[in-house]
Protein backbone atom coordinates (compact mmCIF):
# COMPACT_ATOMS: atom_id res chain seq x y z
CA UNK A 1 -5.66 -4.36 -24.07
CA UNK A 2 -2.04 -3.11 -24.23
CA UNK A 3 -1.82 0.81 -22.41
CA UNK A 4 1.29 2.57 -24.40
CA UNK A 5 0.47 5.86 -22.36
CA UNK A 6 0.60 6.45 -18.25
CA UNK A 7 -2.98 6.71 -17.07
CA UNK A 8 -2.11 9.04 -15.10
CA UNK A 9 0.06 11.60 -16.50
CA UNK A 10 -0.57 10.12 -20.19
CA UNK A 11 2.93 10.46 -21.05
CA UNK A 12 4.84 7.39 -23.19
CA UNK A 13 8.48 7.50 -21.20
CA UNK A 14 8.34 4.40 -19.71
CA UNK A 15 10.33 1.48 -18.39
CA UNK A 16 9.66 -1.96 -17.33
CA UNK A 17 9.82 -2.14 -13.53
CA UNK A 18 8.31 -5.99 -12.55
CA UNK A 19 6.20 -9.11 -14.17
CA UNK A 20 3.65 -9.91 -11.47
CA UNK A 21 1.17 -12.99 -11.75
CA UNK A 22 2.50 -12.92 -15.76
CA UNK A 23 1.19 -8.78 -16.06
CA UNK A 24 3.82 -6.48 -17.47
CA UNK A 25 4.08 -3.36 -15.14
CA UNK A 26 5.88 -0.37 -16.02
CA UNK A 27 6.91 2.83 -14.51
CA UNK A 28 6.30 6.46 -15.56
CA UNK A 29 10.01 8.02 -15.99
CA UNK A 30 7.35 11.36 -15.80
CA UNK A 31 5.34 10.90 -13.09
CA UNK A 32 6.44 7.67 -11.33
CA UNK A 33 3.50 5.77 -11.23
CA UNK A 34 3.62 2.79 -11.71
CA UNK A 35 0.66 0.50 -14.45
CA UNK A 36 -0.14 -2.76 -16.14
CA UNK A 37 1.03 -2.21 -19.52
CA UNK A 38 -1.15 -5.67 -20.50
CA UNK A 39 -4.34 -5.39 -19.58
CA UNK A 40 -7.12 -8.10 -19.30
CA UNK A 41 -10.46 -7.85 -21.11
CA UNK A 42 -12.98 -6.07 -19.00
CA UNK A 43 -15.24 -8.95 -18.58
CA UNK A 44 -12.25 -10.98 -16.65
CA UNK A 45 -11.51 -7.54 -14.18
CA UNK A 46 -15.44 -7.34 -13.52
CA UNK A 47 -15.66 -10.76 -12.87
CA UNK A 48 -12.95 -10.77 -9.43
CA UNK A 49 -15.70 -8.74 -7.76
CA UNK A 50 -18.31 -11.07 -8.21
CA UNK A 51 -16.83 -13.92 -6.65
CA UNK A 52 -18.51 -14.48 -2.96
CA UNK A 53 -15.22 -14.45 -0.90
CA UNK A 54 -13.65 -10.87 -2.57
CA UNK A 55 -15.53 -8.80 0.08
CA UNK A 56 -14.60 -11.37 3.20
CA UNK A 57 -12.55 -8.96 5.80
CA UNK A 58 -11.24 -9.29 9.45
CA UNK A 59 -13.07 -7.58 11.73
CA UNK A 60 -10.65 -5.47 12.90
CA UNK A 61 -10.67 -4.76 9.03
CA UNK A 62 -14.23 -3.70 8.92
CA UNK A 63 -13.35 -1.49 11.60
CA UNK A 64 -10.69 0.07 10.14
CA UNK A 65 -12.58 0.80 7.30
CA UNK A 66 -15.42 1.89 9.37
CA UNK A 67 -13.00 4.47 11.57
CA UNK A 68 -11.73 5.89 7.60
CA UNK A 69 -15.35 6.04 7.13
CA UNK A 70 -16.35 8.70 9.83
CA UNK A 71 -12.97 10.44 9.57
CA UNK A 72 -13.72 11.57 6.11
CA UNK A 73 -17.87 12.22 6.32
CA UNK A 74 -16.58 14.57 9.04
CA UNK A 75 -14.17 16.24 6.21
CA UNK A 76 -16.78 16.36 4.12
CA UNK A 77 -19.85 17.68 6.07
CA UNK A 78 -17.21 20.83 6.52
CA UNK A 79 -18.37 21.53 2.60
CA UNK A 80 -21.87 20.12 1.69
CA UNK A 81 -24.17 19.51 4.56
CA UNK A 82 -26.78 18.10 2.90
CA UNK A 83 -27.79 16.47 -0.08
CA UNK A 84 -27.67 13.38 -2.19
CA UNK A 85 -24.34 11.23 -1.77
CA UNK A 86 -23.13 8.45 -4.49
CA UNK A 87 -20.57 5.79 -3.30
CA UNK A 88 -19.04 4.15 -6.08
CA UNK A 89 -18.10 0.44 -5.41
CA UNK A 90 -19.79 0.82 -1.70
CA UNK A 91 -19.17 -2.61 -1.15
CA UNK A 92 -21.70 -3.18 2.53
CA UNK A 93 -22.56 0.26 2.75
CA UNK A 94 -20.14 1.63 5.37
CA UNK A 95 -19.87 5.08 4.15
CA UNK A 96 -23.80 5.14 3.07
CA UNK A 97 -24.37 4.13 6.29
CA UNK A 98 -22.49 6.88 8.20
CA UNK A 99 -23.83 9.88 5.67
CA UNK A 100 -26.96 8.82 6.12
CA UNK A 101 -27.32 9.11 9.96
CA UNK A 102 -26.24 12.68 8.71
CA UNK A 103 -29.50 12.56 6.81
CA UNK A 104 -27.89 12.50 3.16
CA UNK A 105 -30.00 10.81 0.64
CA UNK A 106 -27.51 7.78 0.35
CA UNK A 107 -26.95 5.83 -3.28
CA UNK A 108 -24.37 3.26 -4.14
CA UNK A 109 -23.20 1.49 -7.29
CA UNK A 110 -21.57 -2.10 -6.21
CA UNK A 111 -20.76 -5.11 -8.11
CA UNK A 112 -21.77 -7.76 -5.47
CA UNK A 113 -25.22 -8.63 -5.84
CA UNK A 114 -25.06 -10.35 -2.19
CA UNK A 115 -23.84 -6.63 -0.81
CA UNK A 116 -26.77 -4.56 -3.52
CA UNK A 117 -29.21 -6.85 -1.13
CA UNK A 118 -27.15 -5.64 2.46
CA UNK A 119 -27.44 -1.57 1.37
CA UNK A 120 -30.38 -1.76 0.13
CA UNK A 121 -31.90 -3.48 3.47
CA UNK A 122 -30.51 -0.60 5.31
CA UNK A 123 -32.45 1.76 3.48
CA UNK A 124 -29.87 3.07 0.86
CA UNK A 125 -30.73 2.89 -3.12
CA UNK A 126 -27.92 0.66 -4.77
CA UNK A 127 -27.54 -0.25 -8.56
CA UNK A 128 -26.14 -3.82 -9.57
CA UNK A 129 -23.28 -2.96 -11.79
CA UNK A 130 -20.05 -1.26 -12.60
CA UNK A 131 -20.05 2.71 -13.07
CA UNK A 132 -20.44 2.87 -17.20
CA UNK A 133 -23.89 0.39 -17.14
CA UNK A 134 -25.37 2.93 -14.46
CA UNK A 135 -23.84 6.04 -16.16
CA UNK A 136 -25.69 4.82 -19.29
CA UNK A 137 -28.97 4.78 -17.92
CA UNK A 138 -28.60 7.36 -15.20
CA UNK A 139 -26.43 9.73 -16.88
CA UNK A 140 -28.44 12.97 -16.05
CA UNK A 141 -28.34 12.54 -12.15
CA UNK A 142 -26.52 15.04 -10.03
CA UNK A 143 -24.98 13.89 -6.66
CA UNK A 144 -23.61 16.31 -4.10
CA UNK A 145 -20.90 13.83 -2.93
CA UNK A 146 -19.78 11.36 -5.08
CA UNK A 147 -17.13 8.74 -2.76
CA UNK A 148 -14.41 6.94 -5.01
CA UNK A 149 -12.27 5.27 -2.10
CA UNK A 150 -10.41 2.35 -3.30
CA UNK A 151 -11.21 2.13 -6.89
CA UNK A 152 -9.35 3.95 -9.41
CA UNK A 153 -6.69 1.53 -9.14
CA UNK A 154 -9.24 -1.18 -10.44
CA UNK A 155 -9.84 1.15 -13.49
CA UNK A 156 -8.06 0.70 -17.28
CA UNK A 157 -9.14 3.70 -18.49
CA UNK A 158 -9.27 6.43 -15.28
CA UNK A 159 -9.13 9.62 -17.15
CA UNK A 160 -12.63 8.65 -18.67
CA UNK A 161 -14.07 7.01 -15.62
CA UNK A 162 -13.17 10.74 -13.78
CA UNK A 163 -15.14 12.57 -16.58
CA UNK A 164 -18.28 10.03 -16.26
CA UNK A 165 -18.14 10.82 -12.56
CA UNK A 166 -17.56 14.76 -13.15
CA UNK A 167 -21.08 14.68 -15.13
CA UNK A 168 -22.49 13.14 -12.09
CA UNK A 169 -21.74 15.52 -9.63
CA UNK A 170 -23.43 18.68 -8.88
CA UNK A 171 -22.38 22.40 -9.48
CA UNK A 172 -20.73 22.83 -6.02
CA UNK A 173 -20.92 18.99 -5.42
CA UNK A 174 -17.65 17.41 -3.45
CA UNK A 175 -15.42 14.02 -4.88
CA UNK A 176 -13.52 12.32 -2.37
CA UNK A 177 -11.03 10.01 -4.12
CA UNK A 178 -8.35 7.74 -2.51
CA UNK A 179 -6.16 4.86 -3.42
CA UNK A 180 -2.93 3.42 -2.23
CA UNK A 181 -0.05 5.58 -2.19
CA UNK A 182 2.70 4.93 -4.74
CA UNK A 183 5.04 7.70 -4.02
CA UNK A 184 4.76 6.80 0.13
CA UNK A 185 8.01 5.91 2.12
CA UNK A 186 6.53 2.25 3.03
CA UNK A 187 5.70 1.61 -1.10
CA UNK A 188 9.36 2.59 -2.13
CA UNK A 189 10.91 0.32 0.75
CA UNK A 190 9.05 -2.71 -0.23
CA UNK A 191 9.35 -2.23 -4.31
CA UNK A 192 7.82 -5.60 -5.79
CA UNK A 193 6.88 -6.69 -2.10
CA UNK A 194 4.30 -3.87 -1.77
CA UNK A 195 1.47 -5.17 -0.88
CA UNK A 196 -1.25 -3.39 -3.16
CA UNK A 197 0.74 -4.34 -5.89
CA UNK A 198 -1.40 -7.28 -6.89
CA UNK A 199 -2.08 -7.71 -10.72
CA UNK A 200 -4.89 -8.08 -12.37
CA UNK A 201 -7.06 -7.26 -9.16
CA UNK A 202 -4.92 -3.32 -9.13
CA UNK A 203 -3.80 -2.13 -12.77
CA UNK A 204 -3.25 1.45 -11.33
CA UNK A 205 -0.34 2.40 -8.80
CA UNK A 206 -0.45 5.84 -8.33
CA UNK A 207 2.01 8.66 -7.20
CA UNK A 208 0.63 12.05 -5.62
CA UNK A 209 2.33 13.94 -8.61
CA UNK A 210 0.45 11.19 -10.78
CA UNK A 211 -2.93 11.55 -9.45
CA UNK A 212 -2.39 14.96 -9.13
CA UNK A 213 -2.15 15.31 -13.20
CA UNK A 214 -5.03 12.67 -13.71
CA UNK A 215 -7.39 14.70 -11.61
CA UNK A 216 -6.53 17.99 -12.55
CA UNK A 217 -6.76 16.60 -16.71
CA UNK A 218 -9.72 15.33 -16.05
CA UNK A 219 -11.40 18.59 -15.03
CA UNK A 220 -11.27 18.98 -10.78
CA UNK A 221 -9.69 21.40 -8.60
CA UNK A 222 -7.98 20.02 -5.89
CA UNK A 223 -9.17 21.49 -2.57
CA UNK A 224 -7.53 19.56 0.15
CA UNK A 225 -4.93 16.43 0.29
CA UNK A 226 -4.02 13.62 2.78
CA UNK A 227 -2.97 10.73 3.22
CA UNK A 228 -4.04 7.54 5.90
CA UNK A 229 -3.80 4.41 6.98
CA UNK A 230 -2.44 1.87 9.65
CA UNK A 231 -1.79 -1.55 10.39
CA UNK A 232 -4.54 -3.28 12.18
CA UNK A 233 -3.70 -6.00 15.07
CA UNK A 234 -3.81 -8.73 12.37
CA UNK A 235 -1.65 -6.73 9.87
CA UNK A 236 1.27 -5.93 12.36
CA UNK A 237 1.19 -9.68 12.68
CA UNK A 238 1.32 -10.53 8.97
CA UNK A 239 4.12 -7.79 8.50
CA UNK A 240 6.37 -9.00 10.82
CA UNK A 241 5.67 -12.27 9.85
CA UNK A 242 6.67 -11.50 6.33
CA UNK A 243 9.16 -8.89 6.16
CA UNK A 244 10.78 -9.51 9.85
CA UNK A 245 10.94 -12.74 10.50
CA UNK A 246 14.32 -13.14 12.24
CA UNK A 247 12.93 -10.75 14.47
CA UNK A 248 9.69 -12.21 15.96
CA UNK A 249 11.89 -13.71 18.82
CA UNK A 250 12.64 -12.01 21.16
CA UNK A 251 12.37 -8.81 19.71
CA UNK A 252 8.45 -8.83 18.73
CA UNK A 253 7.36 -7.37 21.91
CA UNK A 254 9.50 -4.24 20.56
CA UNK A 255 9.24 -4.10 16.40
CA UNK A 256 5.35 -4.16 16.99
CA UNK A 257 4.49 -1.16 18.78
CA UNK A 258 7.27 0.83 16.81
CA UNK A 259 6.06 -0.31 13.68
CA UNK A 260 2.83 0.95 14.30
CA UNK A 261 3.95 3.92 15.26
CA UNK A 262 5.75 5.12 12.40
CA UNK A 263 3.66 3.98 9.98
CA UNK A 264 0.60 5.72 11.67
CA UNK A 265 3.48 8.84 11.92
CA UNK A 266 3.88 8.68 8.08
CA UNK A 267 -0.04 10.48 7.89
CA UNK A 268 1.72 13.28 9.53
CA UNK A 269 3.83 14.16 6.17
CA UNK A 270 1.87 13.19 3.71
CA UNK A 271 3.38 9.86 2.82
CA UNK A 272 1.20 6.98 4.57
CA UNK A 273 -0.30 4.01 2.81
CA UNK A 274 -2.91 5.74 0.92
CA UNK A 275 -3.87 9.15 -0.31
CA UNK A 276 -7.21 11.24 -0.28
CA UNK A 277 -7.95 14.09 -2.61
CA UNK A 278 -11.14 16.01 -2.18
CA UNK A 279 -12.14 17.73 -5.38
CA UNK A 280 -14.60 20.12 -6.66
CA UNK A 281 -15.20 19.98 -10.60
CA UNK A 282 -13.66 23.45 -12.42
């Protein structure tokens, strides 16, 4: 599949930026974002998240991802307090798990048969498969939350996959969307070092002004913005490590803490690692 347009912004002014793992990836001269212009058949994207290892994380991973987790069910709570709650690509169920001590009806869509098994033990309801299989069969549900975190960047064709979700959600239902940030500080220092830029496994690379289009095209209001994100323990390590080398000695002691600090810092003006829209459908 060859993508002429922006997924985000749609528009065809475009240059080529990097070859990664042999994907062309071009930037929007509109909105700056950043896409695989040649993409893989869908069977070889959906099969990455099948393999057994793709969900293996630190643990100081999993509780980074579990601190994100209650940060943004807290967010959300302040608009729908009850109700049914879809995570898309839920992975173990961290964000089920949190809404439903809230006592949200919690449902998941996940790739990973091995992880289907994990939510559904906990009690959640979680269907084997990618978003268009269970839209196809389950297209007249309504969800008051529908979670999207880390995904969109996965997606070839994200202006439709937002419209499938928009039929899911309820009248005065909440989305809560977020993928890495394109357009932050960190992601314009590194350029072809960013980390998230990782072809075919991310075909997406977002800006805010990109996502901003894509979600407002696609039919959403935009009620509230942020962005988040910081290195864990292990990830200052692999940072300096990678970028700073000639500073690990004797200097680590110093580059560590401040490195964590600004990056953490970055949340403050918008610019972090990753962004998070919440949306409400127009």
């Amino acid at each position: 599949m060859s993508r002429i347009e922006c997924p985000a912004c749609f528009s065809v002014n475009k240059e080529h930026k990097y070859t990664i793992n042999g994907y062309k990836i071009n930037t929007c001269n509109n909105c700056l974002s950043l896409y695989v212009e040649n993409v893989p058949p869908q069977s070889e994207l959906l099969a990455q998240y099948k393999k057994n290892d793709y969900y293996t994380l630190s643990i100081d991973a999993e509780q980074r991802i579990n601190t994100e987790n209650a940060r943004r069910s807290g967010i959300l709570k302040e608009f729908v307090n009850a109700g049914k709650v879809l995570d898309i690509g839920c992975a173990k169920g961290s964000f089920l798990d949190v809404m439903k001590e809230y006592n949200f009806n919690t449902f998941g869509i996940e790739m990973s048969l091995q992880n289907v098994e994990i939510c559904n033990a906990k009690g959640h309801n979680v269907y084997l498969g990618d978003l268009n299989s269970y839209y196809n069969s389950n297209a007249k549900q309504q969800f008051d939350i529908i979670a999207c975190l880390d995904v969109i960047e996965h997606i070839p064709e994200p202006n439709e996959f937002l419209n499938k979700i928009k039929s899911l959600l309820s009248i005065n239902g909440m989305l809560v969307l977020s993928t890495p940030n394109f357009s932050g500080i960190v992601s314009r220092l590194l350029g072809k070092k960013d980390p998230f830029l990782i072809p075919p496994e991310h075909i997406n690379f977002l800006s805010k002004k990109g996502l901003t289009k894509l979600v407002t095209t696609s039919g959403f209001n935009i009620i509230q913005t942020k962005t988040f994100g910081y290195l864990t323990e292990d990830g200052l390590e692999r940072t300096v490590t990678k970028y700073l080398p000639h500073l690990l000695h004797p200097f680590s002691g110093m580059i560590k803490p401040l490195l964590d600090y600004s990056v953490r810092s970055l949340n403050f003006f918008k610019s972090g690692l990753e962004m998070e829209f919440y949306l409400r459908k127009i």
